[in-house]
Protein backbone atom coordinates (compact mmCIF):
# COMPACT_ATOMS: atom_id res chain seq x y z
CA UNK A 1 0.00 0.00 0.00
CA UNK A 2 1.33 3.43 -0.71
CA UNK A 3 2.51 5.40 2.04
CA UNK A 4 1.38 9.35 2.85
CA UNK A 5 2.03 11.88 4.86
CA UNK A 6 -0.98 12.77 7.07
CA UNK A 7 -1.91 17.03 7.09
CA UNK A 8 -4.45 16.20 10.03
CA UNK A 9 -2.23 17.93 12.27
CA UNK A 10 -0.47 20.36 10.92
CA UNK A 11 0.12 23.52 13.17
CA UNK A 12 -1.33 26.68 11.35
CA UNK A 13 -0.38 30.35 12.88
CA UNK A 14 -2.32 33.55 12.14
CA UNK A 15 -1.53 35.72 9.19
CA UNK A 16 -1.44 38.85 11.15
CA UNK A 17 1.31 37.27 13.47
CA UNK A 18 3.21 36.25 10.82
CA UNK A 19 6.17 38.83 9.12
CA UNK A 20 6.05 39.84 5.67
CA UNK A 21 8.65 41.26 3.42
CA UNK A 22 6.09 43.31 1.29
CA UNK A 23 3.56 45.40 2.58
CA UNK A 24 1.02 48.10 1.23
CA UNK A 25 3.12 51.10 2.52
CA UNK A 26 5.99 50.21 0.22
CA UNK A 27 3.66 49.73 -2.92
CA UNK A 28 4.30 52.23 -6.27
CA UNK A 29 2.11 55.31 -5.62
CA UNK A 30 -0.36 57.22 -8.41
CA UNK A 31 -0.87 60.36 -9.01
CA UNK A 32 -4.65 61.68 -7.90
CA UNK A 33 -7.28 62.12 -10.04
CA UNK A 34 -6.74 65.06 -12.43
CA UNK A 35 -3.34 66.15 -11.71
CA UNK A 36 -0.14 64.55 -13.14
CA UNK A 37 3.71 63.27 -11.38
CA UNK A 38 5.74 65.69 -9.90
CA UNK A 39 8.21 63.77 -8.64
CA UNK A 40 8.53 60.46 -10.28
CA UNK A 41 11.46 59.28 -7.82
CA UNK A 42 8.57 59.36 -5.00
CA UNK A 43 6.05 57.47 -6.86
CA UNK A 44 8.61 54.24 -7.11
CA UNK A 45 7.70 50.96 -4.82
CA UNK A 46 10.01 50.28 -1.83
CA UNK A 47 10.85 47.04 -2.54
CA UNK A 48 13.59 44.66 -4.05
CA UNK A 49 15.72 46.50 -6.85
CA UNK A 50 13.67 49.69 -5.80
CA UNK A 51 14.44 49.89 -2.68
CA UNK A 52 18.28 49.83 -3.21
CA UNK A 53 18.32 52.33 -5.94
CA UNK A 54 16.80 54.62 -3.29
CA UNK A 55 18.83 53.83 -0.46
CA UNK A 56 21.70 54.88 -3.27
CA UNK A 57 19.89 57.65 -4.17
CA UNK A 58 19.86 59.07 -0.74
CA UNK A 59 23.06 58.25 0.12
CA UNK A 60 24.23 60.55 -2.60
CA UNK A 61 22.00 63.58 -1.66
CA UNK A 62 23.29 62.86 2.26
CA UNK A 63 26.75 62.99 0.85
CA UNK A 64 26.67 65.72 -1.77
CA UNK A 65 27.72 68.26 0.56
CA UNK A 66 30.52 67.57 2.49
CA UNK A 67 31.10 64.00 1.23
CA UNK A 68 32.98 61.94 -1.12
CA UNK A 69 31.18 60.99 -3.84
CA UNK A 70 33.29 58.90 -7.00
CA UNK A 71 31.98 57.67 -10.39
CA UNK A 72 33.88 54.98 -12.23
CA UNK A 73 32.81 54.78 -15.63
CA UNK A 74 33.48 52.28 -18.00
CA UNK A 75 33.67 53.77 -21.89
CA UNK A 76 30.31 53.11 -22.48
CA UNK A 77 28.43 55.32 -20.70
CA UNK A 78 30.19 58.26 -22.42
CA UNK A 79 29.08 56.12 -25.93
CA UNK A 80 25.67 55.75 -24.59
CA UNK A 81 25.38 59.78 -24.39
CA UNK A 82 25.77 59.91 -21.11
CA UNK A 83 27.95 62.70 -20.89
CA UNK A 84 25.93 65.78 -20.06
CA UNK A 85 24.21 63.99 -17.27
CA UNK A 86 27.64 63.55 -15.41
CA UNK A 87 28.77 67.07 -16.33
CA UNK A 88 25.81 67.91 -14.71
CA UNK A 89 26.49 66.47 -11.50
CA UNK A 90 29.86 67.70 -11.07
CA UNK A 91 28.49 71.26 -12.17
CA UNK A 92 26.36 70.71 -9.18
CA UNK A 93 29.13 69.95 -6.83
CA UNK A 94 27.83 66.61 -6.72
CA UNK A 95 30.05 64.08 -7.86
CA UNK A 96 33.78 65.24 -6.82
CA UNK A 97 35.67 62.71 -8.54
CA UNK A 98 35.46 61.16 -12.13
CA UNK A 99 37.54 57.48 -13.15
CA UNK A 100 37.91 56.41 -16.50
CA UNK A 101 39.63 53.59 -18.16
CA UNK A 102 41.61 53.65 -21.56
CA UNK A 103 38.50 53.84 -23.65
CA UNK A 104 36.95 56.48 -21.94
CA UNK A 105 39.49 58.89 -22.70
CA UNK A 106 39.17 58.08 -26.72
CA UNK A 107 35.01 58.55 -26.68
CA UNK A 108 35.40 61.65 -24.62
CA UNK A 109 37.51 62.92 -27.48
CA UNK A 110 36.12 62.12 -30.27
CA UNK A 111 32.56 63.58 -29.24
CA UNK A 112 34.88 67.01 -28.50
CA UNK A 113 36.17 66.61 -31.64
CA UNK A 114 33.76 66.32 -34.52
CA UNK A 115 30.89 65.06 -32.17
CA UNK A 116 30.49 61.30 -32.97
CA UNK A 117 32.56 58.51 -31.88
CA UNK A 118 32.32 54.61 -32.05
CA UNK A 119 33.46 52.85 -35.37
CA UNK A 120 32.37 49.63 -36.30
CA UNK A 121 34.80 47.50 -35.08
CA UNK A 122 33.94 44.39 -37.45
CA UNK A 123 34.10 46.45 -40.57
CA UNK A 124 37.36 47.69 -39.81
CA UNK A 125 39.12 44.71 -38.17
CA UNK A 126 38.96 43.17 -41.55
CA UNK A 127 41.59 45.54 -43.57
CA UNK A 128 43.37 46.52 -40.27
CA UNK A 129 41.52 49.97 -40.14
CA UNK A 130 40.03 49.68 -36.77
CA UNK A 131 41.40 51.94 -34.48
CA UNK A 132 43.90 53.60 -37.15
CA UNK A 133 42.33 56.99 -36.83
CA UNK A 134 45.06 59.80 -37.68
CA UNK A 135 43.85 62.45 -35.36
CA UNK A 136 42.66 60.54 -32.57
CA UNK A 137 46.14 59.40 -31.64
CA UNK A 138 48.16 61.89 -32.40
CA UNK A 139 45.95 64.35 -29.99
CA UNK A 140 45.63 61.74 -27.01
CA UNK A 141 48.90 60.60 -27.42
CA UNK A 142 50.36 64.19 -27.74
CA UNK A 143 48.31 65.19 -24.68
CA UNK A 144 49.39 62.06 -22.33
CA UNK A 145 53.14 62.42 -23.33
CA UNK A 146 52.68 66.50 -23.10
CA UNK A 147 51.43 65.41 -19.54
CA UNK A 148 54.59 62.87 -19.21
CA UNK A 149 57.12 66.04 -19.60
CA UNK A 150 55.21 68.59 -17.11
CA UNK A 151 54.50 65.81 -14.31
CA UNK A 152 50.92 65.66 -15.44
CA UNK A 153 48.47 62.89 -15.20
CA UNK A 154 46.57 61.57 -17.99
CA UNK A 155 43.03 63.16 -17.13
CA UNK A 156 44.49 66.70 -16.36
CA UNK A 157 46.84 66.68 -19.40
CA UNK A 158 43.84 65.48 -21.54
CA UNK A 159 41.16 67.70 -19.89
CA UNK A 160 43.43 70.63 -20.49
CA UNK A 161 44.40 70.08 -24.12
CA UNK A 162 40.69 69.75 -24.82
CA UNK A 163 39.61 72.50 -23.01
CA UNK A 164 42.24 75.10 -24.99
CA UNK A 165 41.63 73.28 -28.47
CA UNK A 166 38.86 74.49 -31.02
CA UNK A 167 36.76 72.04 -30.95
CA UNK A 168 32.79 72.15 -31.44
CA UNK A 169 31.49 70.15 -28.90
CA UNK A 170 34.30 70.55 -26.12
CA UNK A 171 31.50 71.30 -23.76
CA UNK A 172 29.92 67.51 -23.68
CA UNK A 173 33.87 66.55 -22.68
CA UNK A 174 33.76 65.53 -19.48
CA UNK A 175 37.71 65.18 -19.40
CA UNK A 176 37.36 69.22 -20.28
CA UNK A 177 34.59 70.31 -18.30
CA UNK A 178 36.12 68.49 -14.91
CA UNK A 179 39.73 70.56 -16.00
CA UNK A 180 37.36 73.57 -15.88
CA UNK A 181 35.57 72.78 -12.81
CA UNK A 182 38.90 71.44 -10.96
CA UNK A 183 37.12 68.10 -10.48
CA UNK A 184 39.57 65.34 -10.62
CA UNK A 185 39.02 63.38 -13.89
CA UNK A 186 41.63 60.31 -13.34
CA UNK A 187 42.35 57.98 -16.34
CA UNK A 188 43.24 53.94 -15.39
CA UNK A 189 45.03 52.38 -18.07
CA UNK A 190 46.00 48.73 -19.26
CA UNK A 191 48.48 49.33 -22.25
CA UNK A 192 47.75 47.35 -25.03
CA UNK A 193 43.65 47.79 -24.75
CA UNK A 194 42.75 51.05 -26.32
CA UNK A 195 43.33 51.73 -30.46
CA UNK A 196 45.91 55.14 -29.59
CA UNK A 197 48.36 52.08 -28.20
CA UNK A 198 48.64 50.84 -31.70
CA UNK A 199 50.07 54.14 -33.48
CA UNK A 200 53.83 55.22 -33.29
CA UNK A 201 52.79 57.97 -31.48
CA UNK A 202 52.05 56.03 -28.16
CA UNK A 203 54.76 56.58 -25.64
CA UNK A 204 54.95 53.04 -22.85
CA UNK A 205 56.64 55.32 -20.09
CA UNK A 206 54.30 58.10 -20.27
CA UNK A 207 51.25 55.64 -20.60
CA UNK A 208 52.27 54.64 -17.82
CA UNK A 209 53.95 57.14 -15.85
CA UNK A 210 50.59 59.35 -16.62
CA UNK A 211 48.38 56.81 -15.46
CA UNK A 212 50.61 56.48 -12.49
CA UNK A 213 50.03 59.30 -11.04
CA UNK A 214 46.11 59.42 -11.66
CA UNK A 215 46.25 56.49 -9.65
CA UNK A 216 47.76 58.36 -6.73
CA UNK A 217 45.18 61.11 -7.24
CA UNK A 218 41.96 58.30 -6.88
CA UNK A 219 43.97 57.36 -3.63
CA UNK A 220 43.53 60.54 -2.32
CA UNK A 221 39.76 61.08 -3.09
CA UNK A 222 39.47 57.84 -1.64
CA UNK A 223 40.81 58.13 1.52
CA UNK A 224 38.01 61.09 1.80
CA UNK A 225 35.57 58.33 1.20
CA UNK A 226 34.13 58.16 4.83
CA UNK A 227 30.15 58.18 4.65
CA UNK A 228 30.58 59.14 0.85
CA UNK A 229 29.68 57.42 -2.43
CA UNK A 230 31.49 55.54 -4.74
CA UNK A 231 29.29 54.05 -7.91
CA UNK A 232 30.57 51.87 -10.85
CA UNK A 233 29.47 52.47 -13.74
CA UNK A 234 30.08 49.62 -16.71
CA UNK A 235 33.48 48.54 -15.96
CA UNK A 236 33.89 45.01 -15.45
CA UNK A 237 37.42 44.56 -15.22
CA UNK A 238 39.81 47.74 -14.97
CA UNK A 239 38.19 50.33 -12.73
CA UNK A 240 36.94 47.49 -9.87
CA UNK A 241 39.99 46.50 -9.41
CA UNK A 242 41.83 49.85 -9.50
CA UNK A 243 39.26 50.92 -6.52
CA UNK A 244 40.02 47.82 -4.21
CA UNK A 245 43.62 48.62 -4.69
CA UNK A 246 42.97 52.44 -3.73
CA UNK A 247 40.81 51.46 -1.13
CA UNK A 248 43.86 49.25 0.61
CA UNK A 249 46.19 51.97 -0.05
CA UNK A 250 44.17 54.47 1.47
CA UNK A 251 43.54 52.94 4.85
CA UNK A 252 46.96 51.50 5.09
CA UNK A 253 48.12 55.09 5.49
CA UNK A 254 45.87 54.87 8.29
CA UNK A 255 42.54 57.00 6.37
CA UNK A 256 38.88 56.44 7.62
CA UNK A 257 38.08 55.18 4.67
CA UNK A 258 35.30 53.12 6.16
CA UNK A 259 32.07 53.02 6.11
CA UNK A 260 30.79 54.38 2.70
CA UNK A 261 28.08 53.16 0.23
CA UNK A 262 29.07 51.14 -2.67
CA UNK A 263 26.97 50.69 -5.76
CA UNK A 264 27.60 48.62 -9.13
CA UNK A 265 25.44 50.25 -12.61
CA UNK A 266 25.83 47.24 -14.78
CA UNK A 267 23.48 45.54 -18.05
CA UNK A 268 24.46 42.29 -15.91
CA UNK A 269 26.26 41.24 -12.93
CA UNK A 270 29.69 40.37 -13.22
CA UNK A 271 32.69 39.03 -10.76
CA UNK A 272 34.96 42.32 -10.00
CA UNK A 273 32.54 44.82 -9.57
CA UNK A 274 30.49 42.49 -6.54
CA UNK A 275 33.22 41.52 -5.37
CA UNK A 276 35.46 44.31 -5.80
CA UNK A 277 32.85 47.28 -5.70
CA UNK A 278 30.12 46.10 -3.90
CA UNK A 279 31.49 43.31 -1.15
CA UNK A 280 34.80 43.25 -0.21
CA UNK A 281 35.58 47.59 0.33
CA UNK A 282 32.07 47.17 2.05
CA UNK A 283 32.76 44.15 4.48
CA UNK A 284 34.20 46.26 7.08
CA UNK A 285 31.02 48.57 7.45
CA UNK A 286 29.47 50.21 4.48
CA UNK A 287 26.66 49.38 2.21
CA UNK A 288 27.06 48.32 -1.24
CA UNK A 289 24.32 47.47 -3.79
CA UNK A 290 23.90 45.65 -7.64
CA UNK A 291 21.80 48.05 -9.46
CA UNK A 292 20.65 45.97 -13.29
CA UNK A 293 19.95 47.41 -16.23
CA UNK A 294 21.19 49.41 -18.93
CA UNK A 295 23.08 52.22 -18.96
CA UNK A 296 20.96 54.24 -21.27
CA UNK A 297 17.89 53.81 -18.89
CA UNK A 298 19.03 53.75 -15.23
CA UNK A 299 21.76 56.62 -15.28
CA UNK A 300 19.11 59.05 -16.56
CA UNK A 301 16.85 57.63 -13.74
CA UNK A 302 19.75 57.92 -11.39
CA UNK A 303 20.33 61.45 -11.80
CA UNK A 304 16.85 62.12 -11.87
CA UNK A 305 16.09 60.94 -9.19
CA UNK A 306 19.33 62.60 -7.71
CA UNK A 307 18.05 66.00 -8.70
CA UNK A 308 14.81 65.79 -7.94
CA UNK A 309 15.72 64.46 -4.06
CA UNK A 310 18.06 68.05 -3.59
């Protein structure tokens, strides 16, 4: 005879005694009847992947002020148009320090350029064009080794070269804008991953003696990192593990640099920047969140959200 469990006696308990992660105070609010959204941040549920973004949200707006706060930005925000929304926030006083990696540098000045940037990469691996771009290299390269002779780090030498060239669309540079604003704009590089390493014009020691020093300058900001922000923004590899590095630096020249809020921007999640971004600088004290979804979409809703908060 088959054998089955009897329910006869099973113990019940009473729904209003037992907790609930979700409850009608946290749901996504409407506007009323006849009027329309003033503030679209407010309206959001607090729960899950909502809740986080607005726990990162106000720790932003807490630190704007007096705190720290860092974006790392991987080369495809600046491709995804992002620019003007992070000029924006440093305008503000908001963000205080920007990171870039290789690629970032080349976007940046291409849209200052002739505003576009991004070739297509298949076409032009094909007959060894990719990345051969005359002008491209010959002004980052002549900025970064510029940079090498004066004791200048990549960001600065490449912000400032921008910033006194005639070019039509210098104002969505971030690299210019933050040489403007006197915002640290810091440039992380692995040599051998960005096109101006291929051209004759590309200089090993000042590559690296450039990026050398912008890596001394993200120590700094990061030892001011106390109750501040630091948010990664689409690098997987470079600028994750730059920060953890910075991070140990920092407090083993005995800094505070405790207790901050951590977030990862990312289309998926990836290895370094939860581990690197999100747990490990965290694990100490801190918070540190995983915010999905694409750039194009949440860093508009991030800095919405930002603004309409202060």
């Amino acid at each position: 005879m088959t054998k089955r469990i009897d329910l006869s006696k099973i113990r019940t308990i009473h729904l209003d005694t037992r907790k609930c992660k979700v409850a009608v105070k946290d749901f996504a609010s409407l506007p009323k009847k006849g009027s329309s959204f003033k503030n679209f941040y407010d309206s959001l549920p607090n729960i899950l992947a909502a809740r986080n973004f607005k726990y990162v949200v106000a720790a932003i707006v807490a630190a704007r002020k007096k705190k720290m706060v860092i974006f790392m930005m991987g080369a495809h925000v600046i491709k995804c148009g992002l620019s003007p929304i992070v000029i924006d926030l440093m305008k503000r006083g908001i963000v205080k320090h920007v990171a870039l990696n290789g690629a970032g540098i080349i976007h940046d000045t291409e849209v200052a350029m002739i505003g576009r940037t991004s070739e297509d990469v298949g076409e032009g691996i094909v007959d060894g064009s990719f990345g051969m771009a005359q002008e491209t290299a010959s002004f980052i390269n002549g900025a970064v080794n510029y940079g090498f002779r004066n004791g200048i780090g990549i960001g600065e030498a490449v912000g400032s070269r921008i910033r006194s060239a005639k070019f039509s669309h210098k104002d969505k540079s971030i690299l210019a804008v933050g040489y403007k604003l006197g915002v640290p704009v810091t440039v992380h590089v692995a040599i051998g991953t960005d096109i101006i390493h291929q051209h004759p014009s590309a200089s090993g020691m000042a590559i690296g003696e450039g990026s050398l020093l912008d890596f001394k300058t993200f120590i700094y900001s990061d030892s001011k990192l106390a109750n501040g922000v630091a948010v990664n923004i689409g690098s997987a590899v470079i600028l994750p593990e730059v920060f953890l590095k910075a991070v140990t630096v920092a407090r083993n020249l005995g800094y505070k640099a405790h207790k901050f809020t951590t977030a990862n921007f990312d289309m998926i999640s990836q290895y370094r920047p939860h581990q690197n971004v999100v747990s490990r600088p965290t694990s100490a004290g801190g918070k540190g969140y995983n915010i999905t979804g694409h750039h194009e979409l949440m860093i508009p809703f991030l800095y919405r959200s930002i603004i309409e908060k202060v």
